[in-house]
Each structure stands twice: as C-alpha cells, then as structure tokens.
PDB file of N, CA and C in Angstrom:
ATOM      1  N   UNK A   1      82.999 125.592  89.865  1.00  0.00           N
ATOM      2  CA  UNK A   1      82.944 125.453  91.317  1.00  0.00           C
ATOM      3  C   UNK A   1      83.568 126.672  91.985  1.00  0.00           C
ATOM      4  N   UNK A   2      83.331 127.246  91.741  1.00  0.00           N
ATOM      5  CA  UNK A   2      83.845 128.701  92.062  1.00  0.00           C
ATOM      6  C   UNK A   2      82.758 130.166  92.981  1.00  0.00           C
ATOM      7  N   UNK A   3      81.823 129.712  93.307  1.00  0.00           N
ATOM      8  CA  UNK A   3      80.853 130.586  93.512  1.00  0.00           C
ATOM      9  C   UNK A   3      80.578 130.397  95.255  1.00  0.00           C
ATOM     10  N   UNK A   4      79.909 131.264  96.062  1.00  0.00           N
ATOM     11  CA  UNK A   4      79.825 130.865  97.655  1.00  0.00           C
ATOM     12  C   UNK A   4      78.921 129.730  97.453  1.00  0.00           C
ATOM     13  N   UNK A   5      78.020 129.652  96.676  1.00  0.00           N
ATOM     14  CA  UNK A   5      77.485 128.738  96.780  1.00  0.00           C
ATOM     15  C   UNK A   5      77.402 127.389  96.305  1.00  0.00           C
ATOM     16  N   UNK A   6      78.856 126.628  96.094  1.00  0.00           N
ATOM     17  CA  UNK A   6      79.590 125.549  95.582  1.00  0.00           C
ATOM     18  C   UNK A   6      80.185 125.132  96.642  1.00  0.00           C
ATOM     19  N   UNK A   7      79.734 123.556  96.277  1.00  0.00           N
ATOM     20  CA  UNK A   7      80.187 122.258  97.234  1.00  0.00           C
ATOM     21  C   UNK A   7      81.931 122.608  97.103  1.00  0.00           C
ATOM     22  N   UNK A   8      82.485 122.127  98.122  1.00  0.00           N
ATOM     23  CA  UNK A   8      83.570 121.468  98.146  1.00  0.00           C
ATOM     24  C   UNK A   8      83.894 120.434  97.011  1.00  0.00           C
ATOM     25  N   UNK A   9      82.905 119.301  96.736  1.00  0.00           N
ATOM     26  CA  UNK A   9      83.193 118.469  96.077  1.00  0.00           C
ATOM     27  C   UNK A   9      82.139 118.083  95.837  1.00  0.00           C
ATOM     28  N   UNK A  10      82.011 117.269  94.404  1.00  0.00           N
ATOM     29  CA  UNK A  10      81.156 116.633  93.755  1.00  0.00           C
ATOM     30  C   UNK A  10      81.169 115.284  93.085  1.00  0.00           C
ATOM     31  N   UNK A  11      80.610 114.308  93.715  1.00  0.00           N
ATOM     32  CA  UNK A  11      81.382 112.893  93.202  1.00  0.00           C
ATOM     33  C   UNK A  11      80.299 112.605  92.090  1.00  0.00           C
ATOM     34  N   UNK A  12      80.659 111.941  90.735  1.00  0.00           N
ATOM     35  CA  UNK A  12      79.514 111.092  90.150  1.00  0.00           C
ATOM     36  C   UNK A  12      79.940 109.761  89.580  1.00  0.00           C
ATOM     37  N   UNK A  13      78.550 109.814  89.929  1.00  0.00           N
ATOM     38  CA  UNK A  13      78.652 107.870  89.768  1.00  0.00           C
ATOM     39  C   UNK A  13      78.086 107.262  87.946  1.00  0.00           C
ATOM     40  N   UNK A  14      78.476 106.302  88.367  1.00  0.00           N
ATOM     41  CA  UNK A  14      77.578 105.035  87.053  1.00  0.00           C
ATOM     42  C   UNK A  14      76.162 104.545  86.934  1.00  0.00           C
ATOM     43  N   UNK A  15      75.731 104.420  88.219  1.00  0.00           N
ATOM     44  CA  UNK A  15      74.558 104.361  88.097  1.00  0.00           C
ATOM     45  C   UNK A  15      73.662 105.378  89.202  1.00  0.00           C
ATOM     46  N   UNK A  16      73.823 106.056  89.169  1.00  0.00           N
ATOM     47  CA  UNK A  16      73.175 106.804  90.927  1.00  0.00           C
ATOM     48  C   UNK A  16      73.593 108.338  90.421  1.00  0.00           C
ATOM     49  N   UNK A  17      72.769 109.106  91.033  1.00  0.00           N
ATOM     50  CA  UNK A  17      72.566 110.954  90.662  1.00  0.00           C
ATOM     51  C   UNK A  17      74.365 111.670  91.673  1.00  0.00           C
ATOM     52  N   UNK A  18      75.001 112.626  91.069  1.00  0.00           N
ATOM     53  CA  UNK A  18      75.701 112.919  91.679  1.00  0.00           C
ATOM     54  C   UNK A  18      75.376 113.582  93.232  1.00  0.00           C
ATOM     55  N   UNK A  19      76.587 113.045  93.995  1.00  0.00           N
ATOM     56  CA  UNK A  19      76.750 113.350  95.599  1.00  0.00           C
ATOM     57  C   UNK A  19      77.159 114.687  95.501  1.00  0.00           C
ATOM     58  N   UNK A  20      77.040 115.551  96.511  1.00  0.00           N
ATOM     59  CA  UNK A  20      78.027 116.992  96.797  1.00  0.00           C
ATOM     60  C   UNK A  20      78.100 117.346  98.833  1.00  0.00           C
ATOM     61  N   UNK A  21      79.482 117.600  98.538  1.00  0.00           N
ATOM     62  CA  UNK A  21      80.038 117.574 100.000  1.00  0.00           C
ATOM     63  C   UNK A  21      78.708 118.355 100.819  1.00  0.00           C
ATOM     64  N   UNK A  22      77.779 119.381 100.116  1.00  0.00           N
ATOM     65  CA  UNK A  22      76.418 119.663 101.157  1.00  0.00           C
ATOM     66  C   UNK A  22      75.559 118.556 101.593  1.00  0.00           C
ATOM     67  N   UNK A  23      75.655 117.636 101.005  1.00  0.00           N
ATOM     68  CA  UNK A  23      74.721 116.521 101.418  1.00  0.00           C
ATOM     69  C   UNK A  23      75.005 115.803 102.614  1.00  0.00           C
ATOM     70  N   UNK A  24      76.539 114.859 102.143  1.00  0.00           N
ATOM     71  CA  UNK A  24      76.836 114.010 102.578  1.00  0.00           C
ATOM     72  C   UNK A  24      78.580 114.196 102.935  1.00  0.00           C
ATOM     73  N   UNK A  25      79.214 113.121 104.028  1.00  0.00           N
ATOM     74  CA  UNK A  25      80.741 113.285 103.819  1.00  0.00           C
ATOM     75  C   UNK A  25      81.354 112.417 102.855  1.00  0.00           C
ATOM     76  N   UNK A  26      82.363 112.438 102.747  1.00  0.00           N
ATOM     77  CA  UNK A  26      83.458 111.816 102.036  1.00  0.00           C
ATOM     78  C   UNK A  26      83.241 110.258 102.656  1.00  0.00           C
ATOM     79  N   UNK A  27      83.182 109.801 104.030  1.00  0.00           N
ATOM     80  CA  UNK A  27      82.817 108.631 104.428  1.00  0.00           C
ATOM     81  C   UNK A  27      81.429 108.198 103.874  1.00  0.00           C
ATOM     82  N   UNK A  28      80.488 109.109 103.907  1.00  0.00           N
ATOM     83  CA  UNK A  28      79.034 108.616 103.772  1.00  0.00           C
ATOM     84  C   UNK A  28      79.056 108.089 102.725  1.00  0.00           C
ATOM     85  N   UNK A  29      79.418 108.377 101.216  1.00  0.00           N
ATOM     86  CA  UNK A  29      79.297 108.517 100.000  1.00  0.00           C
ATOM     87  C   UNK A  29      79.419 106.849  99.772  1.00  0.00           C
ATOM     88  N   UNK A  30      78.356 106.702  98.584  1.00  0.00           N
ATOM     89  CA  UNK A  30      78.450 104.861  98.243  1.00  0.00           C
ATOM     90  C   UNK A  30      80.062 104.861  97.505  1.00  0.00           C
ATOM     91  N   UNK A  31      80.625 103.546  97.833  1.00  0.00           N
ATOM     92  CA  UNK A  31      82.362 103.329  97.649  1.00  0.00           C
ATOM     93  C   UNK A  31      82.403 102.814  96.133  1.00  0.00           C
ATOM     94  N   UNK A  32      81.527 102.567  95.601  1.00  0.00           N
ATOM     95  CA  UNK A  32      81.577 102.114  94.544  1.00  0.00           C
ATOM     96  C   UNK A  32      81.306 102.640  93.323  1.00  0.00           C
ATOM     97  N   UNK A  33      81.589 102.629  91.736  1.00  0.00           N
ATOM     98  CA  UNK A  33      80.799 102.957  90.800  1.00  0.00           C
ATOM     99  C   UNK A  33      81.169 104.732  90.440  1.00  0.00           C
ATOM    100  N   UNK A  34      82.207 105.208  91.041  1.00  0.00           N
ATOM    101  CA  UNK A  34      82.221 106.402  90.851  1.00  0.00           C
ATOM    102  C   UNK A  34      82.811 106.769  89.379  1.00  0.00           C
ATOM    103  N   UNK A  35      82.865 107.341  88.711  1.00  0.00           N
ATOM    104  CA  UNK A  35      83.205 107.371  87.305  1.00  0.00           C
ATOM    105  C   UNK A  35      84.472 109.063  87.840  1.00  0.00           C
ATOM    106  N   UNK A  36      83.980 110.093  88.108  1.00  0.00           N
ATOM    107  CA  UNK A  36      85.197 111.078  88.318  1.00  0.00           C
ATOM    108  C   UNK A  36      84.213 112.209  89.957  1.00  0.00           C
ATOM    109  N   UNK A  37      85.747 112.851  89.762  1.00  0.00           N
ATOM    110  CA  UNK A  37      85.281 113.599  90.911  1.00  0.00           C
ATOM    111  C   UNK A  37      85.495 114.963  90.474  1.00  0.00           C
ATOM    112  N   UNK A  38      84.539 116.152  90.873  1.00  0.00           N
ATOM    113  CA  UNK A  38      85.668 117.697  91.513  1.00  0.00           C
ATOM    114  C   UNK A  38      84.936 118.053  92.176  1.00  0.00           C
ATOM    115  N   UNK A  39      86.521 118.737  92.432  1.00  0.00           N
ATOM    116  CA  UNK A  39      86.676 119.449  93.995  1.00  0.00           C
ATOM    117  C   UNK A  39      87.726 120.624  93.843  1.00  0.00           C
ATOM    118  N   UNK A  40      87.641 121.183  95.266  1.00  0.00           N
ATOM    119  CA  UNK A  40      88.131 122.368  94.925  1.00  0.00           C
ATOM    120  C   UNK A  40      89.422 122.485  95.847  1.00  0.00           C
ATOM    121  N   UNK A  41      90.395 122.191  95.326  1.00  0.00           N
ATOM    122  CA  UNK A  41      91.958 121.984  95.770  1.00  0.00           C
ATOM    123  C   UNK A  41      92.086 123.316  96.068  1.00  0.00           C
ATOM    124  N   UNK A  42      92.699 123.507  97.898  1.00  0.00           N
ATOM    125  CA  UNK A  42      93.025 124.209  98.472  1.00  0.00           C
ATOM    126  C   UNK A  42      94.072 125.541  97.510  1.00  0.00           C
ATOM    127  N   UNK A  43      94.765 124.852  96.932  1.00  0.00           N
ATOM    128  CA  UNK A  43      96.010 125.856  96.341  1.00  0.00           C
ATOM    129  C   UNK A  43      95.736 125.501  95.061  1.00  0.00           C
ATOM    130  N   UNK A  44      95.148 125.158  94.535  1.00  0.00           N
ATOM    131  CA  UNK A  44      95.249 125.625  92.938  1.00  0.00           C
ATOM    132  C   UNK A  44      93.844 125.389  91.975  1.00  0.00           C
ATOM    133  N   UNK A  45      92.402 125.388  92.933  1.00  0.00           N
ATOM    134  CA  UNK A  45      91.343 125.521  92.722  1.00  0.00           C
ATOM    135  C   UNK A  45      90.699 124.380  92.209  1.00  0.00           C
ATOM    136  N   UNK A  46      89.662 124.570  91.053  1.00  0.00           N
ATOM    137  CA  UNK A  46      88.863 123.470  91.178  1.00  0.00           C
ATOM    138  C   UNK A  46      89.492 122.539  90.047  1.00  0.00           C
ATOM    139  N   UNK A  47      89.936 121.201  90.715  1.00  0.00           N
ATOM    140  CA  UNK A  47      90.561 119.568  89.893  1.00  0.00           C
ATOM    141  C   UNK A  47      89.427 118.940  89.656  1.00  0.00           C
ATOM    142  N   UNK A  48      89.863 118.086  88.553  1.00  0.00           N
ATOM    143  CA  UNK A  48      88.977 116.993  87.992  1.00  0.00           C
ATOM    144  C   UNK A  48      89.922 115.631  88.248  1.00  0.00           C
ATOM    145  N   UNK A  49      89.177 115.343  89.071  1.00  0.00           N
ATOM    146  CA  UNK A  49      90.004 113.274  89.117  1.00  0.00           C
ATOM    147  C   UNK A  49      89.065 112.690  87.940  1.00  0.00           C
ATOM    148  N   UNK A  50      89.693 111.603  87.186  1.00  0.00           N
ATOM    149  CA  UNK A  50      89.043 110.548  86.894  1.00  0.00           C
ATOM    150  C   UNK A  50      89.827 109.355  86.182  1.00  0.00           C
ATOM    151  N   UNK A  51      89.353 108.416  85.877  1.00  0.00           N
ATOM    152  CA  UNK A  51      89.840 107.045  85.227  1.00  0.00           C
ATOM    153  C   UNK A  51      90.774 106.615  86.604  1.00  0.00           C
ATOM    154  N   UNK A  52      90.709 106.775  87.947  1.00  0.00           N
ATOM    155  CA  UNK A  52      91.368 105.813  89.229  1.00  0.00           C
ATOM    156  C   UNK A  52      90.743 104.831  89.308  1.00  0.00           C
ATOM    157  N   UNK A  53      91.688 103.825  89.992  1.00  0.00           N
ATOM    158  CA  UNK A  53      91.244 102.812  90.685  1.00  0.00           C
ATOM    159  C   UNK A  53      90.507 102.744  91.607  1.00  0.00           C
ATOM    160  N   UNK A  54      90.982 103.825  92.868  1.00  0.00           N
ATOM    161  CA  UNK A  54      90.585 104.447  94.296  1.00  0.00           C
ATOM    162  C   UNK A  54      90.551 105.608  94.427  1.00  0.00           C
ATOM    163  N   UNK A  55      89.458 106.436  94.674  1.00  0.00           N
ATOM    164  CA  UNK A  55      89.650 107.213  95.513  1.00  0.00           C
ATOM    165  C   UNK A  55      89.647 107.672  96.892  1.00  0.00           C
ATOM    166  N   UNK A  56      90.607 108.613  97.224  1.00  0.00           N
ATOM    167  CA  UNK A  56      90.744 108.969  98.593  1.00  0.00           C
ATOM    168  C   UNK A  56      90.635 110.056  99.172  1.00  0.00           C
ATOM    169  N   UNK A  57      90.269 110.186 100.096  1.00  0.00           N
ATOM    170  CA  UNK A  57      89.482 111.791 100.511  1.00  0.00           C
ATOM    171  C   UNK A  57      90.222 111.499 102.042  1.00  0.00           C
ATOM    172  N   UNK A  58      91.895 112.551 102.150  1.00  0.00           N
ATOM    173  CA  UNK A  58      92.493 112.761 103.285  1.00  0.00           C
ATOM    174  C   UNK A  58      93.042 114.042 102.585  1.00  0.00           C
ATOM    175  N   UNK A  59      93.511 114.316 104.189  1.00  0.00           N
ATOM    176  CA  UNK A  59      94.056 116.039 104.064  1.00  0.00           C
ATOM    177  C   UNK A  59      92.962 116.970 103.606  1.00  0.00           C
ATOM    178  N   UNK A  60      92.181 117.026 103.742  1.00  0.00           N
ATOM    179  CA  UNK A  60      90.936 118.145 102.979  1.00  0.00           C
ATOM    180  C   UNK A  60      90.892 118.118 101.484  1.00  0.00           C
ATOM    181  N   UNK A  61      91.177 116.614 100.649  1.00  0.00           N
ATOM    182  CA  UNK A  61      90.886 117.015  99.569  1.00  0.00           C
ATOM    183  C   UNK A  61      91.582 115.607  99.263  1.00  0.00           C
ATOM    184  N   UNK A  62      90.369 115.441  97.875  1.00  0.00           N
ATOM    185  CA  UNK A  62      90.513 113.897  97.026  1.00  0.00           C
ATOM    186  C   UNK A  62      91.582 113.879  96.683  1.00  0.00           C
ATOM    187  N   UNK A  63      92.009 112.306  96.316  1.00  0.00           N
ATOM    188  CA  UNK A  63      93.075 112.027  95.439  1.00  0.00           C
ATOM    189  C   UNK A  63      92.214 110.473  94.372  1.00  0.00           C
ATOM    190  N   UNK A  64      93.681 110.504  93.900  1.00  0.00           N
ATOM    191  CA  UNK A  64      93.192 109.406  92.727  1.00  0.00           C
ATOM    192  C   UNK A  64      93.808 108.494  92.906  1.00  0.00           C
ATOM    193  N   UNK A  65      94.281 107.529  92.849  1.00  0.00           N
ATOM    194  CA  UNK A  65      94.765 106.200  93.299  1.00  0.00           C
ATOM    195  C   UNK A  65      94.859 105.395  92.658  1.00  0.00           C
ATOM    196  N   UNK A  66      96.162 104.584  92.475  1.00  0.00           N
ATOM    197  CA  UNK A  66      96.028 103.350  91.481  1.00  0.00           C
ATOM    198  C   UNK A  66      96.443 102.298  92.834  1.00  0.00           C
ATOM    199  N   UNK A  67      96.796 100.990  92.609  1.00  0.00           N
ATOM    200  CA  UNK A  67      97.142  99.736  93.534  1.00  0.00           C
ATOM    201  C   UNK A  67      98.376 100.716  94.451  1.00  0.00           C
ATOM    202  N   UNK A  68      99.425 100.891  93.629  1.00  0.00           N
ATOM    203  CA  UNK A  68     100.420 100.947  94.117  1.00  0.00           C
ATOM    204  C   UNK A  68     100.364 102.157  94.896  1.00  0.00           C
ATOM    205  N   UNK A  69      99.785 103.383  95.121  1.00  0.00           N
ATOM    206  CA  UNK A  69      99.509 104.715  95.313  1.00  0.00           C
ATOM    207  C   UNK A  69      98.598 103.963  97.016  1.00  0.00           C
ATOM    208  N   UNK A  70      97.872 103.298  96.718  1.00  0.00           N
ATOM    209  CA  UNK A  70      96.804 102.856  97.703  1.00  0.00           C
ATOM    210  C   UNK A  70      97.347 102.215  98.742  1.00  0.00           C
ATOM    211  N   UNK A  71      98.410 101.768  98.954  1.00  0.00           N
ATOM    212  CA  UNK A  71      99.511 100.739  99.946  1.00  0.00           C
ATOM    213  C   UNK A  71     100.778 102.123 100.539  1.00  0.00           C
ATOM    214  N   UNK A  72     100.485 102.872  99.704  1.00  0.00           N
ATOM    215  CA  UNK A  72     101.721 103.987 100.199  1.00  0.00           C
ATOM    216  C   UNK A  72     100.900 104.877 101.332  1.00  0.00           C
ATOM    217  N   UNK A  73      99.547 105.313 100.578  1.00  0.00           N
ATOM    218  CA  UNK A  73      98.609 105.698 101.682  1.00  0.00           C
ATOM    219  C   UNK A  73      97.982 105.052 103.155  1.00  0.00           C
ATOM    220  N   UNK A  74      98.222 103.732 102.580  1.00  0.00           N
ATOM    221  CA  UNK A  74      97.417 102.760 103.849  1.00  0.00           C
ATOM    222  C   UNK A  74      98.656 103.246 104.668  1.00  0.00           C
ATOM    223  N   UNK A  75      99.920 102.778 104.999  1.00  0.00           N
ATOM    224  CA  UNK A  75     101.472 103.096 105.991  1.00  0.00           C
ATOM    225  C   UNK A  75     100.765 104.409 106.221  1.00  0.00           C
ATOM    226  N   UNK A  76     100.497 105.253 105.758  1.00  0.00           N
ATOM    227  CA  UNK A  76     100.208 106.196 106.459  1.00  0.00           C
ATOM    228  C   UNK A  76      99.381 106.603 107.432  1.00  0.00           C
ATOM    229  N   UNK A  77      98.344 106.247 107.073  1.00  0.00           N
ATOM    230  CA  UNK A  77      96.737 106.345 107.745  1.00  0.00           C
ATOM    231  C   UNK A  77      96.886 105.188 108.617  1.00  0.00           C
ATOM    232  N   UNK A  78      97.371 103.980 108.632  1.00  0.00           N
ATOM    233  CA  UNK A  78      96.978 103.081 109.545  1.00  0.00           C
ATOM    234  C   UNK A  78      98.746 102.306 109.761  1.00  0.00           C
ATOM    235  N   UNK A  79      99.140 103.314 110.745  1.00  0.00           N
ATOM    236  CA  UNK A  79     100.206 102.917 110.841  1.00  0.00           C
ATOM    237  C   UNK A  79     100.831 100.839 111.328  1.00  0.00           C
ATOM    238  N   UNK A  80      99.925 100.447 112.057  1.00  0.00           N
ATOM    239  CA  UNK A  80      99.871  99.519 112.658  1.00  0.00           C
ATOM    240  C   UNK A  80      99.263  98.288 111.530  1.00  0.00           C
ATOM    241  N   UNK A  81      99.242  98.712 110.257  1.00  0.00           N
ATOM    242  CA  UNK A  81      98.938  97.686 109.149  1.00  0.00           C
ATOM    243  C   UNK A  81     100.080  97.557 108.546  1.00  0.00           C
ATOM    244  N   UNK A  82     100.442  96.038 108.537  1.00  0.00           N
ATOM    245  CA  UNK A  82     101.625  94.900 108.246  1.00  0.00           C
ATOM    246  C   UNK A  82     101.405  94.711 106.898  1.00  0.00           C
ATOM    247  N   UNK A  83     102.170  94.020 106.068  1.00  0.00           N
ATOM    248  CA  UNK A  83     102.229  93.389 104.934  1.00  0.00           C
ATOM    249  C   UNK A  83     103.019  92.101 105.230  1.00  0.00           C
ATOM    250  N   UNK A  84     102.658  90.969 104.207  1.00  0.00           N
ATOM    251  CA  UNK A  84     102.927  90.126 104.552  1.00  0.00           C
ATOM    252  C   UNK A  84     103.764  89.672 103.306  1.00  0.00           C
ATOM    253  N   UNK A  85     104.693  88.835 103.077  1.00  0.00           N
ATOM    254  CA  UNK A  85     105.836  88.717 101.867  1.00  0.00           C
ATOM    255  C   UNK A  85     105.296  87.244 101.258  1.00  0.00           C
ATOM    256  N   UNK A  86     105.373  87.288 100.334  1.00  0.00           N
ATOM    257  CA  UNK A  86     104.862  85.853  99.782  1.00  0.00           C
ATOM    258  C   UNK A  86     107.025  85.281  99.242  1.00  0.00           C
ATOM    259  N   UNK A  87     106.652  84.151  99.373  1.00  0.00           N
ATOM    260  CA  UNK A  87     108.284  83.691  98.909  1.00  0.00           C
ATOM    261  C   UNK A  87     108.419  81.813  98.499  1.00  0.00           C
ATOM    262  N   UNK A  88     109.301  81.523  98.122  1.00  0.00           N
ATOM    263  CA  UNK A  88     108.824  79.995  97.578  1.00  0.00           C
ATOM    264  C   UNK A  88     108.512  79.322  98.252  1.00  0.00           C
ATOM    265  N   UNK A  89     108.280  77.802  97.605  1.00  0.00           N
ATOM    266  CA  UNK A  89     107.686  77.023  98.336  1.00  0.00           C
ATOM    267  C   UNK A  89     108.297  76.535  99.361  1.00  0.00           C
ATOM    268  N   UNK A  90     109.849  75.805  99.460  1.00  0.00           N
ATOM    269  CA  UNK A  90     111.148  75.741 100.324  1.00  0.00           C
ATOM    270  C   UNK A  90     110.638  76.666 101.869  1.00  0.00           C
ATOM    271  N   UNK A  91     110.689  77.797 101.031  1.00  0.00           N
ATOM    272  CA  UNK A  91     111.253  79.186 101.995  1.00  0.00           C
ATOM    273  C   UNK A  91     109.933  79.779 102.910  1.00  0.00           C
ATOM    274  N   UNK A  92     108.500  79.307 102.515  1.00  0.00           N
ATOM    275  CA  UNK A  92     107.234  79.361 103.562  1.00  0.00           C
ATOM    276  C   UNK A  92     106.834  77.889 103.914  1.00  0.00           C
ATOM    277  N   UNK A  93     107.209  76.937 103.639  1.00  0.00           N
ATOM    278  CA  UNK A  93     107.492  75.983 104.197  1.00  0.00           C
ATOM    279  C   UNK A  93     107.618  75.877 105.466  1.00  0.00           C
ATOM    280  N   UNK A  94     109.464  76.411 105.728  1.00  0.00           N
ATOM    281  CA  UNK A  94     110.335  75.938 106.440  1.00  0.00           C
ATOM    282  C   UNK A  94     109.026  77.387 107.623  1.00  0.00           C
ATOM    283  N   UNK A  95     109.241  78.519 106.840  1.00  0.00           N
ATOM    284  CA  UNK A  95     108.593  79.449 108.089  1.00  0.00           C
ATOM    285  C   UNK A  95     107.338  79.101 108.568  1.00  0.00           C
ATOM    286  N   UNK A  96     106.107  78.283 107.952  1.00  0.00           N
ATOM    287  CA  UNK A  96     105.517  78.010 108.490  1.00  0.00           C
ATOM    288  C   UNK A  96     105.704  76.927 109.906  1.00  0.00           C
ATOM    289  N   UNK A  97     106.668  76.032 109.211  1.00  0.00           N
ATOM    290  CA  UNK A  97     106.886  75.511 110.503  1.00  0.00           C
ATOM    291  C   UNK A  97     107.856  75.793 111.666  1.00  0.00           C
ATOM    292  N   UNK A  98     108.526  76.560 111.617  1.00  0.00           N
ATOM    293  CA  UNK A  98     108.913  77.307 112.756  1.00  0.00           C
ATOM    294  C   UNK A  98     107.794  78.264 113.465  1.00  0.00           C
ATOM    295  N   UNK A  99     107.108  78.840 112.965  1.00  0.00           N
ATOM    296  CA  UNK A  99     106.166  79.581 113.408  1.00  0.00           C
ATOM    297  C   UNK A  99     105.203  78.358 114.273  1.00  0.00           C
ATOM    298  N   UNK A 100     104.773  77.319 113.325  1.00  0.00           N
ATOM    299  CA  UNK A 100     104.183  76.591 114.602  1.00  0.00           C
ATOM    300  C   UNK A 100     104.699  76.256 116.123  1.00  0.00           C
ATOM    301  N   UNK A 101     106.355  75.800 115.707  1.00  0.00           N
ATOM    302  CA  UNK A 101     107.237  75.661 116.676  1.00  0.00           C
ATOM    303  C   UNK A 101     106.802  76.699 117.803  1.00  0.00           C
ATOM    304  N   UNK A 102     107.047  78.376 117.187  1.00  0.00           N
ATOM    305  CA  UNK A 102     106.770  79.215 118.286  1.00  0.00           C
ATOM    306  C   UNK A 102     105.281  78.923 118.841  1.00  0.00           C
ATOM    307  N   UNK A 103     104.485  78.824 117.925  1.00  0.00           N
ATOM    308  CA  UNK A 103     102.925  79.050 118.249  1.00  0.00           C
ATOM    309  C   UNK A 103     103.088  77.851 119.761  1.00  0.00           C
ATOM    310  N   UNK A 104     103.686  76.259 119.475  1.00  0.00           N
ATOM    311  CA  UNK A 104     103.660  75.426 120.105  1.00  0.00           C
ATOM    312  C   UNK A 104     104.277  75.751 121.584  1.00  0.00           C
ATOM    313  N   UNK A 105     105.603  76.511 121.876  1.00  0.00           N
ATOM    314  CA  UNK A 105     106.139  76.735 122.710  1.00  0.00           C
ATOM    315  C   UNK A 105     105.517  77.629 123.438  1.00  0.00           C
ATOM    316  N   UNK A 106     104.426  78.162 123.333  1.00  0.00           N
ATOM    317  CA  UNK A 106     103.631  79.224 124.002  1.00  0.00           C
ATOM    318  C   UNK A 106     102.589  78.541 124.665  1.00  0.00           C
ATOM    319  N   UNK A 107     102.730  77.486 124.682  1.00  0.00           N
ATOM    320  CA  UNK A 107     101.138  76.794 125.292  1.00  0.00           C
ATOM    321  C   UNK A 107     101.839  76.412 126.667  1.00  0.00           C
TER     322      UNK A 107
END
C-alpha cells in the first residue's frame, strides 16, 4: 500500500469481494463478516488488523477492538451514553422501587 495509487484502506470480508476507501467510506462498508483490514497508519505506514471483535474507523485510521476496548471508545464518541450497573436481587429491588416512587411523584 505504498504507491499514489493506493487506497487508504482495504477491508476484506468472508463472504463478499474486498472494499477500498476509493469506493466507499468507513460508514458505508457492510458491518459484518470482515475477516482483517489494511490501512495506511498516518505515522508508521501500512498495518494489518485482524482476529477483532470490532472494528473502528476514528481519528483517520482503523482500530481493532475487543468488548472491553469498545465501551472505552463508546465514553468517547458518544459522550451522553450511560451504563447501567447490574447488582443483587435485595439491592435492584429496593431501587426499582424507589425509582417508581420518583416516577410516581412526578405525575
């Protein structure tokens, strides 16, 4: 990937002919089925992703992603996305029903 006339990036898939950033964007591209990627990393040229969970295409250039990698990125990109705590049975219990309490006091 080294030549003027080389994509940015090249995704391939499992079942479907490989994508390249001349075609299509990073959004367009089918989300599924991708087996690896390259691309051509700003500072240290052309990377090979593969075996992720997710990939992600921010900052001008893919990444690879496992679960935990993918929740560190979401806080970022979508600041206004919550997580929610799971906890025993006692202890969402009692919060569910206070929460109705509030829900109730609002009417």
């Amino acid at each position: 990937m080294g030549g003027s006339n080389t994509p940015k990036w090249k995704v391939y898939y499992d079942d479907r002919p490989p994508i390249t950033s001349d075609v299509a964007s990073p959004e367009d591209i089918p989300p599924d089925g991708i087996q690896w990627i390259v691309y051509q990393h700003p500072e240290y040229g052309p990377q090979l992703l593969w075996g992720a969970e997710y990939y992600l295409w921010i900052e001008d250039r893919w990444h690879g992603l496992y679960l935990n990698d993918l929740e560190r990125h979401l806080r970022k990109l979508v600041p206004a996305l919550k997580y929610g705590r799971t906890t025993g049975d006692a202890a969402q219990a009692e919060a569910y029903r206070l929460g109705v309490l509030e829900q109730q006091s609002w009417q």
